[in-house]
N, C-alpha and C. Protein backbone atom coordinates (compact mmCIF):
# COMPACT_ATOMS: atom_id res chain seq x y z
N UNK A 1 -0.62 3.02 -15.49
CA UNK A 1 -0.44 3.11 -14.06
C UNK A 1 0.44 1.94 -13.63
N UNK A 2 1.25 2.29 -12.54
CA UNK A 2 2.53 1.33 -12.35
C UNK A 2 2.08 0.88 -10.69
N UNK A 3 2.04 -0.26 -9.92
CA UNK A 3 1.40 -0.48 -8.38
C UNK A 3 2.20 -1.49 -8.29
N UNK A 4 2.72 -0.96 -7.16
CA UNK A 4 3.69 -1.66 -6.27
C UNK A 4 3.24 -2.15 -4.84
N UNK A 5 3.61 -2.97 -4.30
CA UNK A 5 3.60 -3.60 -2.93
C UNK A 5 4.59 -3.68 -2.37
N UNK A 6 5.19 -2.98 -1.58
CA UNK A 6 6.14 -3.28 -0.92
C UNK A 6 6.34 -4.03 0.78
N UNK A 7 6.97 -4.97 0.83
CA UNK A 7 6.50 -5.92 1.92
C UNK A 7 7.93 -6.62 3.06
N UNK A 8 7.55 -6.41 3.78
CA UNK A 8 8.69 -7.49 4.64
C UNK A 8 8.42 -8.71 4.19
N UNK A 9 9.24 -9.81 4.75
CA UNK A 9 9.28 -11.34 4.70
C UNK A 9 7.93 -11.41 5.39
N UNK A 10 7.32 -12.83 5.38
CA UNK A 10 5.90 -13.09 5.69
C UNK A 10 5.35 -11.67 6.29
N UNK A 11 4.70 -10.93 5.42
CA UNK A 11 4.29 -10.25 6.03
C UNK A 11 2.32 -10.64 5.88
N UNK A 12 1.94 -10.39 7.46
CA UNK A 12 0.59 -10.95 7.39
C UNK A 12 -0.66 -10.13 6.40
N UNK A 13 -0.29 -8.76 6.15
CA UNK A 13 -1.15 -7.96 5.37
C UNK A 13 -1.15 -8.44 4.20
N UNK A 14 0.01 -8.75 3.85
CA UNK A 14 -0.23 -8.54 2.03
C UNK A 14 -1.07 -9.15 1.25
N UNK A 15 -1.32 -10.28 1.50
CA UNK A 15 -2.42 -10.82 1.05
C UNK A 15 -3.40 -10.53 0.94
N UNK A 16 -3.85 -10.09 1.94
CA UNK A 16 -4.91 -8.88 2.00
C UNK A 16 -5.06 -7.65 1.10
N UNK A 17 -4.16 -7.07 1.28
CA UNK A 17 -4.06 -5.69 0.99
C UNK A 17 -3.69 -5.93 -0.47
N UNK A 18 -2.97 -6.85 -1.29
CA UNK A 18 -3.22 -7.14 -2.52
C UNK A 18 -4.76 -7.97 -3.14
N UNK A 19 -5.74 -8.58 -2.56
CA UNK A 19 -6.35 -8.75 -2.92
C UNK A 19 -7.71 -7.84 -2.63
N UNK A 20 -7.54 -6.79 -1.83
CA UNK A 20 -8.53 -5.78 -1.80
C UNK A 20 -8.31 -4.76 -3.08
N UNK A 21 -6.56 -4.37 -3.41
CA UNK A 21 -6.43 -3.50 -4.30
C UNK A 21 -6.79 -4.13 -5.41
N UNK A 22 -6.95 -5.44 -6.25
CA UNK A 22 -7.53 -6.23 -7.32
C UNK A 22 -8.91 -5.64 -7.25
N UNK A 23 -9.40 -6.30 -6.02
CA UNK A 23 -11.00 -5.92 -5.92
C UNK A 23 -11.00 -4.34 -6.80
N UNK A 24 -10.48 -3.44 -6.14
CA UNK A 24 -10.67 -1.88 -6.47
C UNK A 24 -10.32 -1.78 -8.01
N UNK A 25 -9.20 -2.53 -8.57
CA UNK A 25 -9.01 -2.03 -10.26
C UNK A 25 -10.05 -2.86 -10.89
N UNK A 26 -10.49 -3.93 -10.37
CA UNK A 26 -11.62 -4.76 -11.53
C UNK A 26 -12.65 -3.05 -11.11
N UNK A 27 -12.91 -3.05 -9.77
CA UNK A 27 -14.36 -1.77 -9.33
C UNK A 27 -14.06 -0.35 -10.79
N UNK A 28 -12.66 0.13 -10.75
CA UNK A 28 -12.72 0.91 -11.66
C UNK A 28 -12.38 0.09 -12.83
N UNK A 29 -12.39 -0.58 -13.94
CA UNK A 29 -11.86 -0.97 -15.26
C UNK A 29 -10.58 -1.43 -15.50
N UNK A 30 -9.91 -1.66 -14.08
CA UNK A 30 -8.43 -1.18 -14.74
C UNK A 30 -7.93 -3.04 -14.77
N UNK A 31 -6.93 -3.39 -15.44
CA UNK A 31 -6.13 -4.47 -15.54
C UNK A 31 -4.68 -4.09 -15.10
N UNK A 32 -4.69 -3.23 -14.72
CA UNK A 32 -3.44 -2.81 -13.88
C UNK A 32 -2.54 -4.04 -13.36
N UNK A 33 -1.20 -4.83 -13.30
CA UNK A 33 -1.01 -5.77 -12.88
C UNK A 33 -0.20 -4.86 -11.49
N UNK A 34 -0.03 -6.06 -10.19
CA UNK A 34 0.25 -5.69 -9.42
C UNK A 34 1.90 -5.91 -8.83
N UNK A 35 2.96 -5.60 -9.02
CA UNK A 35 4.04 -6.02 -8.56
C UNK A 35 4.26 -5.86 -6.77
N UNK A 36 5.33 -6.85 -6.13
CA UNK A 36 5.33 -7.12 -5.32
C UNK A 36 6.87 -7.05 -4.95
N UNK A 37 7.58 -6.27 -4.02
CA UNK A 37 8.87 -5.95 -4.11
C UNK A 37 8.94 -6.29 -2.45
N UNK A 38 9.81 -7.21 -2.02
CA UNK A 38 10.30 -7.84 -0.55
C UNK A 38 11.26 -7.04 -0.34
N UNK A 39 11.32 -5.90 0.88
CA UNK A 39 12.57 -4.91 1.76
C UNK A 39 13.15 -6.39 2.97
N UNK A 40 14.38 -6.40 2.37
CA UNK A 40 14.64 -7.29 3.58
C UNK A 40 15.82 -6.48 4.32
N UNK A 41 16.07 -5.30 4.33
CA UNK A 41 16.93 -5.36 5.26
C UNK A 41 16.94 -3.49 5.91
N UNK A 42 17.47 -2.94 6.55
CA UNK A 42 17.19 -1.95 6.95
C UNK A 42 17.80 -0.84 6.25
N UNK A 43 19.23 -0.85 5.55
CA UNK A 43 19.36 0.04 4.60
C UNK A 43 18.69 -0.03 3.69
N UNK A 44 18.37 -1.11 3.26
CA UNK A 44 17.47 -0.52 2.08
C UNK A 44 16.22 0.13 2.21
N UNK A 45 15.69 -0.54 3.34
CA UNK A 45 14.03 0.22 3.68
C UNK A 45 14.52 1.99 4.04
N UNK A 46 15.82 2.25 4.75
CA UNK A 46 16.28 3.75 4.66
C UNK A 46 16.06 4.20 3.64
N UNK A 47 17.01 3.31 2.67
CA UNK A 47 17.37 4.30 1.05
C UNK A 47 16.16 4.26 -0.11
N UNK A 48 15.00 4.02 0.38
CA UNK A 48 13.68 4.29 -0.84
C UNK A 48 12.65 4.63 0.21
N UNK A 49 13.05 5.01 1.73
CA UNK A 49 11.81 5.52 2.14
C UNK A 49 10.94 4.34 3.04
N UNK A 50 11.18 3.58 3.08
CA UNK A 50 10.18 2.32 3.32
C UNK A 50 9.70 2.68 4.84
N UNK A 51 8.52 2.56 5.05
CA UNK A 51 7.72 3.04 6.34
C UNK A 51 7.31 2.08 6.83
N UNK A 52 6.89 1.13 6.54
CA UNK A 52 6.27 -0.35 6.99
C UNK A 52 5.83 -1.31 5.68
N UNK A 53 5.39 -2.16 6.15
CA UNK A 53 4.68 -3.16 5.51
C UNK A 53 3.32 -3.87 5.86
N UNK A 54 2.30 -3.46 4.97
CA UNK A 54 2.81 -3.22 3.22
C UNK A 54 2.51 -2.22 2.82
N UNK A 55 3.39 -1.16 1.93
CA UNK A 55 3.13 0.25 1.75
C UNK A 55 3.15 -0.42 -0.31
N UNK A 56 1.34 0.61 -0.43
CA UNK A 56 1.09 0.80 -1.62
C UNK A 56 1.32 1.67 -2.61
N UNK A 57 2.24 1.29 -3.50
CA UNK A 57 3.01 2.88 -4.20
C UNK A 57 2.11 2.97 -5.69
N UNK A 58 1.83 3.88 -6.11
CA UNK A 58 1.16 4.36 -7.15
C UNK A 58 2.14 5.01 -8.45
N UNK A 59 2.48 4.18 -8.94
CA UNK A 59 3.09 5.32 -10.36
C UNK A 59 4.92 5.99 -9.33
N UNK A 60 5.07 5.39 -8.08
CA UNK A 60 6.21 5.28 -7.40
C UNK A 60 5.77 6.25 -6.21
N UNK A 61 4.49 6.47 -6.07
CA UNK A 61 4.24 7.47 -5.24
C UNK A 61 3.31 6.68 -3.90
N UNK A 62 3.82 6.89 -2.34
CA UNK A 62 3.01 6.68 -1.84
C UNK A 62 1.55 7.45 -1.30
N UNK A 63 0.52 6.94 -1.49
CA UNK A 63 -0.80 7.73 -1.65
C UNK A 63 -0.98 8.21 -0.45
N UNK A 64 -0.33 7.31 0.73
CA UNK A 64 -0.56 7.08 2.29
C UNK A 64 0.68 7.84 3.28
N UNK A 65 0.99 8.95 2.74
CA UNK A 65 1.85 9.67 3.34
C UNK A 65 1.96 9.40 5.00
N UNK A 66 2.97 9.52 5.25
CA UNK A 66 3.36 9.63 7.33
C UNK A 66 4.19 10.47 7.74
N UNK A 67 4.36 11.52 7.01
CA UNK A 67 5.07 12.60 7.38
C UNK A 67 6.41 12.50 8.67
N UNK A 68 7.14 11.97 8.63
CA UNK A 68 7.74 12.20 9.93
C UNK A 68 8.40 10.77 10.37
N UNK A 69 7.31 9.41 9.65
CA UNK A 69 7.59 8.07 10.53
C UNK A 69 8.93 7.68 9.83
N UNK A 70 9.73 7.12 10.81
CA UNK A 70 10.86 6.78 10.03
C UNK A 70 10.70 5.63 9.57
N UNK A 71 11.95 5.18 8.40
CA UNK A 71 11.73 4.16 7.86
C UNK A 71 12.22 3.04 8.86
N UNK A 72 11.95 1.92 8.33
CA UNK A 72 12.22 0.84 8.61
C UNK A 72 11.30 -0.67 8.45
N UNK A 73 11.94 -1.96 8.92
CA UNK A 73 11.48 -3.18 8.91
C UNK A 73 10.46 -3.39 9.91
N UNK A 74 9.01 -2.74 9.41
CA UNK A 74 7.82 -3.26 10.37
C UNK A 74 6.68 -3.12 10.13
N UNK A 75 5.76 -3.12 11.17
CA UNK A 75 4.32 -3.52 9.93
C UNK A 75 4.04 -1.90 9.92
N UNK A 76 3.00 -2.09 9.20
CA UNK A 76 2.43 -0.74 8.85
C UNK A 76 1.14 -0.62 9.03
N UNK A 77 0.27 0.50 9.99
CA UNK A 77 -0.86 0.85 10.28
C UNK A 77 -1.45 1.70 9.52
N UNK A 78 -2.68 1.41 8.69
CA UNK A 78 -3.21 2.89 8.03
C UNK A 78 -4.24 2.79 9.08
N UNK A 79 -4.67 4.77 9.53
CA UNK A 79 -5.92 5.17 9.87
C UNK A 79 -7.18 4.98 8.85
N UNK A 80 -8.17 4.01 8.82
CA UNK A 80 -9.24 3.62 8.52
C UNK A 80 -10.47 4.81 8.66
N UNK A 81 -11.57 4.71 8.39
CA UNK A 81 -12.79 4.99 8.91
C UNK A 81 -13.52 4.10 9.95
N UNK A 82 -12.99 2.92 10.22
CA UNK A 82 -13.41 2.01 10.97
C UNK A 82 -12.10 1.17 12.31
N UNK A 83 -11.18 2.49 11.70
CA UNK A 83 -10.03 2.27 12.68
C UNK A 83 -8.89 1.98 12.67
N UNK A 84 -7.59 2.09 12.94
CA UNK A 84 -6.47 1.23 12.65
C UNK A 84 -6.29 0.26 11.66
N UNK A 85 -6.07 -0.21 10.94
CA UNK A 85 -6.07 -1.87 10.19
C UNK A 85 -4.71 -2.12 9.31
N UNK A 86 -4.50 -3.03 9.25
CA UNK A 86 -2.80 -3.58 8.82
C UNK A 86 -3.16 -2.97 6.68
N UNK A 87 -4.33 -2.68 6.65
CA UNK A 87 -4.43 -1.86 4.96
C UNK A 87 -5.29 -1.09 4.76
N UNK A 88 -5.47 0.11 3.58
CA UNK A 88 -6.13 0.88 3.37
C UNK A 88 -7.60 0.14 3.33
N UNK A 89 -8.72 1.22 3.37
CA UNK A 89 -9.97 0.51 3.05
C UNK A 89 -10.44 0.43 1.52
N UNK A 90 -11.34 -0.29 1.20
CA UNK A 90 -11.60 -0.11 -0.16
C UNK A 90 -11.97 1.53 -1.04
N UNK A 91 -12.60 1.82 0.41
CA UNK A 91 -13.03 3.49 -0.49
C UNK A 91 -11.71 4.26 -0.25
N UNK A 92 -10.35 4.41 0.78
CA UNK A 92 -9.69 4.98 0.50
C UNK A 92 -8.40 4.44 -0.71
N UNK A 93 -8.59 3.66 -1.01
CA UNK A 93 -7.74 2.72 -2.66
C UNK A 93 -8.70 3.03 -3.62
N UNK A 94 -9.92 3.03 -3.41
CA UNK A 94 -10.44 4.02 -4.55
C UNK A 94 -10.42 5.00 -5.04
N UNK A 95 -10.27 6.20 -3.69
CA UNK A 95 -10.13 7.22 -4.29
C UNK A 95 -8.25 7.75 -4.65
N UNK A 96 -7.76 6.56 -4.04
CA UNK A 96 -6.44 6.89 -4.25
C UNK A 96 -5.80 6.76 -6.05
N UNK A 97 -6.52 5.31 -6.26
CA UNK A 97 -6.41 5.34 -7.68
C UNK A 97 -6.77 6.30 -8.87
N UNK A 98 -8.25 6.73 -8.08
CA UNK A 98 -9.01 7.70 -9.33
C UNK A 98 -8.68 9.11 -9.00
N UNK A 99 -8.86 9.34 -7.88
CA UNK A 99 -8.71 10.72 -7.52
C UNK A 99 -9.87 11.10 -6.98
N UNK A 100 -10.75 10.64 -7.18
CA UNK A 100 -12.71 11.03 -6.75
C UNK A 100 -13.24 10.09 -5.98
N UNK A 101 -13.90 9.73 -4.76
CA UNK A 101 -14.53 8.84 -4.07
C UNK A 101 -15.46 8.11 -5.10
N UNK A 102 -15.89 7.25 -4.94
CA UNK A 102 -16.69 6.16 -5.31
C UNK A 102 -18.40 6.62 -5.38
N UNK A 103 -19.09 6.51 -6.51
CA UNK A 103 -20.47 6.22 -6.28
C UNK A 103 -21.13 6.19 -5.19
């Protein structure tokens, strides 16, 4: 499995949102390492898609589809179970990794 981070310059999530997705591969077994790729400018966030920051790609795939949002240099909102938040929750990076919700 290949996991990417993709991020603006200081972006305030990532830290976060990379140390929740750790949490989730120790939860399933995995040693998965995590790469971290900085969009700094607006063609490029065009030319691979980039929706905000920080968008979590799986094997090059984002799990967190937005159908419609255009790309560009800005933060990124996932819908939660507990609401809005600048990253996925732990049970939805769980089941994104495995495919099956959690215990």
């Amino acid at each position: 499995m290949r996991i990417q981070i993709l991020v603006v310059p200081d972006c305030p999530h990532h830290k976060y949102a990379a140390e929740r997705l750790r949490r989730v591969l120790e939860d399933i077994g995995s040693s998965t390492t995590i790469a971290t790729r900085i969009i700094t400018d607006q063609a490029e966030a065009e030319r691979i898609g980039f929706i905000g920051s920080p968008t979590i790609l799986i094997d090059g795939r984002d799990p967190f589809p937005e159908p419609g949002r255009p790309a560009g240099l800005a933060c990124r909102r996932y819908q939660t179970p507990d609401g809005p938040a600048g990253f996925p929750s732990r049970d939805q990076l769980h089941r994104a990794l495995t495919g099956i919700p959690p215990c």
